[in-house]
Protein backbone atom coordinates (compact mmCIF):
# COMPACT_ATOMS: atom_id res chain seq x y z
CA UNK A 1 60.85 120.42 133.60
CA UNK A 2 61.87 117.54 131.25
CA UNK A 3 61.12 119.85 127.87
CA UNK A 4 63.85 121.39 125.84
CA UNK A 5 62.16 124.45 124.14
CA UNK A 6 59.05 126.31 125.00
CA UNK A 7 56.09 124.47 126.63
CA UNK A 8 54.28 123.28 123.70
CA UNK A 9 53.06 119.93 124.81
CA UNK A 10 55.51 117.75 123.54
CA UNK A 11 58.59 116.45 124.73
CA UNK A 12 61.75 114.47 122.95
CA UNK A 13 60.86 110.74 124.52
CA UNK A 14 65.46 110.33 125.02
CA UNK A 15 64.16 113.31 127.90
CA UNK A 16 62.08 110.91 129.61
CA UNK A 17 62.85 107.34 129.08
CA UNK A 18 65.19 107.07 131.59
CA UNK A 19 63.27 108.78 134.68
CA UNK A 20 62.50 106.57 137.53
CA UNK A 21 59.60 108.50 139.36
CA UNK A 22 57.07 111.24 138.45
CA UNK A 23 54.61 112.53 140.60
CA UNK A 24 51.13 114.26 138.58
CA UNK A 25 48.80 115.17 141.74
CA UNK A 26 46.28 117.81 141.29
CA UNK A 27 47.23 119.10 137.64
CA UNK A 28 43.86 118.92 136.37
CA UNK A 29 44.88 116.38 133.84
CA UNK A 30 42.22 114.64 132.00
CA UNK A 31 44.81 113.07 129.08
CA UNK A 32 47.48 110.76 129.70
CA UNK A 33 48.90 110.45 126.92
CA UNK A 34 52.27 109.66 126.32
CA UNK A 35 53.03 107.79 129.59
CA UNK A 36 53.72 104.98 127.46
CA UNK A 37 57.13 106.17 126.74
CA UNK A 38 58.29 107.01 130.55
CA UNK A 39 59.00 103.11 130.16
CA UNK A 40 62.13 103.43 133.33
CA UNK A 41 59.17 104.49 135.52
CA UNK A 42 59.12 102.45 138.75
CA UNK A 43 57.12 105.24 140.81
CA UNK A 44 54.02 107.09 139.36
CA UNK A 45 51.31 109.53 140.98
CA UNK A 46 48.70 110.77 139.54
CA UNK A 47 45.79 111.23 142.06
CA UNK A 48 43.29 113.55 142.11
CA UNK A 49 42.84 114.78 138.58
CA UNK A 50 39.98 113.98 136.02
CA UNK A 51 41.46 110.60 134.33
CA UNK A 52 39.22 108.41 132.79
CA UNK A 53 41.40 106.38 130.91
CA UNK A 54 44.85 104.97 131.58
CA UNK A 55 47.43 102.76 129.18
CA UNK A 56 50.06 101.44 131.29
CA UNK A 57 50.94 98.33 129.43
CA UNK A 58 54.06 99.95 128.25
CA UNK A 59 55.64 100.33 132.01
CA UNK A 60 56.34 97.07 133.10
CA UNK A 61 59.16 98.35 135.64
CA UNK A 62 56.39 100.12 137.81
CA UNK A 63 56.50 99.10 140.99
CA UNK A 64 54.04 101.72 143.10
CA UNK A 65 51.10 103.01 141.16
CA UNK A 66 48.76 105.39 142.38
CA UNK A 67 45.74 106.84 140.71
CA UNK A 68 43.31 107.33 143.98
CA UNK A 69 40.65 110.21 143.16
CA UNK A 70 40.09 110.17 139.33
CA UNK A 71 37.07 109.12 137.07
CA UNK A 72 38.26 105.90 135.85
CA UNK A 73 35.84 103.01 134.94
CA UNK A 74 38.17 100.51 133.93
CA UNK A 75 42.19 100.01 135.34
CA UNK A 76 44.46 97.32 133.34
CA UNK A 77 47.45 96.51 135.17
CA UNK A 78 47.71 93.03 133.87
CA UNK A 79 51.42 93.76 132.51
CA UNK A 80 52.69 95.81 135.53
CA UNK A 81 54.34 92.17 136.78
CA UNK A 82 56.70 94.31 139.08
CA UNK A 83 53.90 96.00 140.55
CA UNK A 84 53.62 96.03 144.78
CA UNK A 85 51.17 98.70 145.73
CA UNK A 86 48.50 99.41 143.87
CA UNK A 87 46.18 102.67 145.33
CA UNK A 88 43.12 103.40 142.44
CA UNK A 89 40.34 104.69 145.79
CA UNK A 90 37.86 106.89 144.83
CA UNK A 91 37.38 106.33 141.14
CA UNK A 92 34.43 104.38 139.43
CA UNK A 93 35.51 101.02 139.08
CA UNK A 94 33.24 98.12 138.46
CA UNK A 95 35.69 95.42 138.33
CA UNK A 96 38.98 94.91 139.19
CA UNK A 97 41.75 92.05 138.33
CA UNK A 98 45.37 92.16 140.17
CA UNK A 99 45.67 88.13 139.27
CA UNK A 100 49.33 88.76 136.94
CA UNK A 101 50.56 90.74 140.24
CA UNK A 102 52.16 88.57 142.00
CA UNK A 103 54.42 90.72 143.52
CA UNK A 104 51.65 93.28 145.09
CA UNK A 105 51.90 93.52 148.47
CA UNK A 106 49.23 96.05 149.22
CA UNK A 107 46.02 97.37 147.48
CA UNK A 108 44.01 100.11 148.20
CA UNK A 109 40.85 100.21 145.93
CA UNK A 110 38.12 101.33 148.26
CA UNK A 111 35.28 103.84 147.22
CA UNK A 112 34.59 102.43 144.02
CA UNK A 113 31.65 100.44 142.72
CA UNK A 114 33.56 96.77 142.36
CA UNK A 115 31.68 93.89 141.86
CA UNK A 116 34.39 92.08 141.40
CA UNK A 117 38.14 91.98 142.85
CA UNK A 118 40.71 89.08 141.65
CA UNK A 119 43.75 88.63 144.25
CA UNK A 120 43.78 85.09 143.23
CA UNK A 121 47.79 84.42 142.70
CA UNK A 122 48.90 87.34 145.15
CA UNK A 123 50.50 85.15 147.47
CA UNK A 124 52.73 88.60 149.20
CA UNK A 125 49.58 90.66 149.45
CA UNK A 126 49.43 91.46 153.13
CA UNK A 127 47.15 94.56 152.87
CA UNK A 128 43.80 94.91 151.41
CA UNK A 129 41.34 97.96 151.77
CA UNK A 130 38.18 97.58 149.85
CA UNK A 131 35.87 99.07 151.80
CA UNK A 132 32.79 100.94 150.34
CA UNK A 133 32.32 98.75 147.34
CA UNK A 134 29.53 96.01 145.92
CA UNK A 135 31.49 93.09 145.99
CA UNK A 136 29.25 89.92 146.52
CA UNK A 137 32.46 87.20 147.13
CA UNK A 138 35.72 87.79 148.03
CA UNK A 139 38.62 85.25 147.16
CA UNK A 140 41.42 84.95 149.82
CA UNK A 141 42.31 81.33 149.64
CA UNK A 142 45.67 82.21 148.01
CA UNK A 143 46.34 85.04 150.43
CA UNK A 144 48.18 83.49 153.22
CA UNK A 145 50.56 86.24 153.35
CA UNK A 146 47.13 88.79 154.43
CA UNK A 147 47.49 90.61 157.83
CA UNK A 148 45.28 93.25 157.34
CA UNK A 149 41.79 93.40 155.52
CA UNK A 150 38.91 95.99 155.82
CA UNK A 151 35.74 95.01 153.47
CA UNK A 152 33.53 96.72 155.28
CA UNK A 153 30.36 98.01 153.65
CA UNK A 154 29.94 95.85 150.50
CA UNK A 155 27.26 93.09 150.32
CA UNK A 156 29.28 90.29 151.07
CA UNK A 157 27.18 87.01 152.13
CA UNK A 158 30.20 84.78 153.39
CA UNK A 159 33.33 85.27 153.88
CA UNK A 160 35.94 82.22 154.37
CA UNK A 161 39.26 83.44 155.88
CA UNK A 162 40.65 80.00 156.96
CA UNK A 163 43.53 80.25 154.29
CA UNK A 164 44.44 83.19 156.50
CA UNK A 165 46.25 82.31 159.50
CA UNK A 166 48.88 85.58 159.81
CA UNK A 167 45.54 87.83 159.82
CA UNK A 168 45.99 90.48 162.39
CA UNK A 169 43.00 92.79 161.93
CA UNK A 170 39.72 92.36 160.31
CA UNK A 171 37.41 94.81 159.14
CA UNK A 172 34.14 92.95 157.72
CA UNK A 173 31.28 94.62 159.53
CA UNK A 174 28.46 96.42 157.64
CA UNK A 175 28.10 93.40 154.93
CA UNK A 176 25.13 90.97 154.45
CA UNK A 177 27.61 87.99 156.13
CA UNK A 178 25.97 85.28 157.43
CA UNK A 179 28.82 82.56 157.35
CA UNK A 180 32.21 83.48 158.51
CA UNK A 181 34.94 80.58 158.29
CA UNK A 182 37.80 81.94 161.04
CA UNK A 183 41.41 81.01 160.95
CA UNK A 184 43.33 78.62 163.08
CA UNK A 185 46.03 81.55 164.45
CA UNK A 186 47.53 82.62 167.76
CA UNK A 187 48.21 86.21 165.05
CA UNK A 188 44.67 87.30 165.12
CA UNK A 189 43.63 90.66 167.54
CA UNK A 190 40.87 92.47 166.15
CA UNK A 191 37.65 91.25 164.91
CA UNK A 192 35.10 93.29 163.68
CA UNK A 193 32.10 91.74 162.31
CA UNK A 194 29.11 94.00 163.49
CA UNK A 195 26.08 94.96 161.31
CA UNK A 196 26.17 91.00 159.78
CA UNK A 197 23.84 88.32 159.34
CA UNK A 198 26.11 86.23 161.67
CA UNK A 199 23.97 83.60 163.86
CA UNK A 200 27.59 81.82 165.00
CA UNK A 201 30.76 83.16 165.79
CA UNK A 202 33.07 80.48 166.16
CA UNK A 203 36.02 82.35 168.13
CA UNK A 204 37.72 79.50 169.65
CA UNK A 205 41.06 79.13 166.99
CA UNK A 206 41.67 82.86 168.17
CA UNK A 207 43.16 82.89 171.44
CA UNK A 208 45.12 86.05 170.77
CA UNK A 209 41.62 87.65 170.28
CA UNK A 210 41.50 90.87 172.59
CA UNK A 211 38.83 92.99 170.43
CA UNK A 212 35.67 91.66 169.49
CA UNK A 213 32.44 93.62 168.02
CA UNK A 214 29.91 91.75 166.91
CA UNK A 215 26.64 93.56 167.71
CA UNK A 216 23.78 93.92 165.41
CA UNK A 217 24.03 90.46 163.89
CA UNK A 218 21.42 87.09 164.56
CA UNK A 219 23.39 85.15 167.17
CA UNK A 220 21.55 84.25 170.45
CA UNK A 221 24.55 82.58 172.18
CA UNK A 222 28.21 83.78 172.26
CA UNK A 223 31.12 81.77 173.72
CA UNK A 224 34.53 83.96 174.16
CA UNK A 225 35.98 81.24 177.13
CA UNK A 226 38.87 80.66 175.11
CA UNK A 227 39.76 84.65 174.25
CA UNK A 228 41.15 85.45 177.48
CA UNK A 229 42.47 88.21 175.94
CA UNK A 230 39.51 90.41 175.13
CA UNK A 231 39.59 93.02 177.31
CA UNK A 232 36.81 96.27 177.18
């Protein structure tokens, strides 16, 4: 809709340089390029299409980016500074570095195959979803903004969330966790830490706690006298 002749796969760029959004979901698109030139674009969609290569170094104004159900194996989004949600699920990431973001609020990278995810510097993030990965460590001592995390089903060992005191909910069950450092915080509800290698739980800095599962771990004592809360 932005051409001014016949569809020929080209496009004058004074057509396009000042649009603000543009949504690209299910088009089958496997080439992207050209996106370099939508440079006003603070919204962009492109999920579920055969990507396997972005450039977005040329659209620093984007501030919600979603690629979620693609084939990309690498995602640079090291000059998006503007960026606040990031969704990239469902692609085949190994590694992944939001570090220059410090304006991202929420990221939703899950069903990849990370090894690695940087939120070091992040300091608004409040939301992350990584589940289904291979991540190994997870950095959140810079995150004190989190309320929300699911990192279920990776291979995480420990997992210190101390930095974390506005947590709400935590999704961490299904890992290979056999330390878990809990926050001081009257904010935290949910706890889910089953299928661990957990031999402690220390629950007492949680007396908001009213959900706890924590089956299938190694502990052989569990004291929950100061969650009052939990209920069934």
């Amino acid at each position: 809709g932005y051409d001014t002749g016949p569809l020929d796969d080209y496009v004058l760029t004074v057509n396009i340089n000042n649009i603000s959004s543009l949504s690209l979901n299910e088009k089958s698109i496997s080439d992207l390029t050209g996106i370099e030139d939508f440079v006003s674009l603070t919204h962009f969609v492109c999920e579920e299409n055969l990507l396997t290569y972005i450039d977005l170094s040329s659209n620093t104004q984007l501030a919600f980016f979603s690629c979620s159900q693609n084939q990309l194996t690498e995602l640079d989004v090291s000059s998006n500074i503007e960026l606040n949600y990031l969704a990239c699920g469902e692609n085949q990431l190994i590694s992944l570095d939001v570090s220059s973001n410090p304006l991202l609020t929420e990221i939703y990278c899950v069903v990849n195959q990370l090894t690695e995810l940087n939120v070091t510097g992040c300091s608004l993030l409040d939301h992350i979803f990584c589940f289904d990965n291979q991540l190994t460590n997870l950095d959140l001592s810079t995150n004190s903004e989190l309320i929300y995390i699911d990192c279920q089903n990776n291979n995480l060992v420990d997992l210190d969330l101390s930095a974390n005191v506005n947590l709400n909910i935590v999704h961490c069950n299904d890992n290979q966790i056999s330390n878990l450092t809990l926050p001081v915080s009257t904010q935290l509800e949910h706890l889910y830490c089953f299928n661990n290698q957990l031999a402690t739980i220390n629950s007492s800095t949680l007396p908001n706690l009213n959900q706890l599962l924590c089956d299938n771990n190694q502990l052989t004592s569990l004291d929950v006298s100061s969650n009052t809360l939990l209920f069934d």
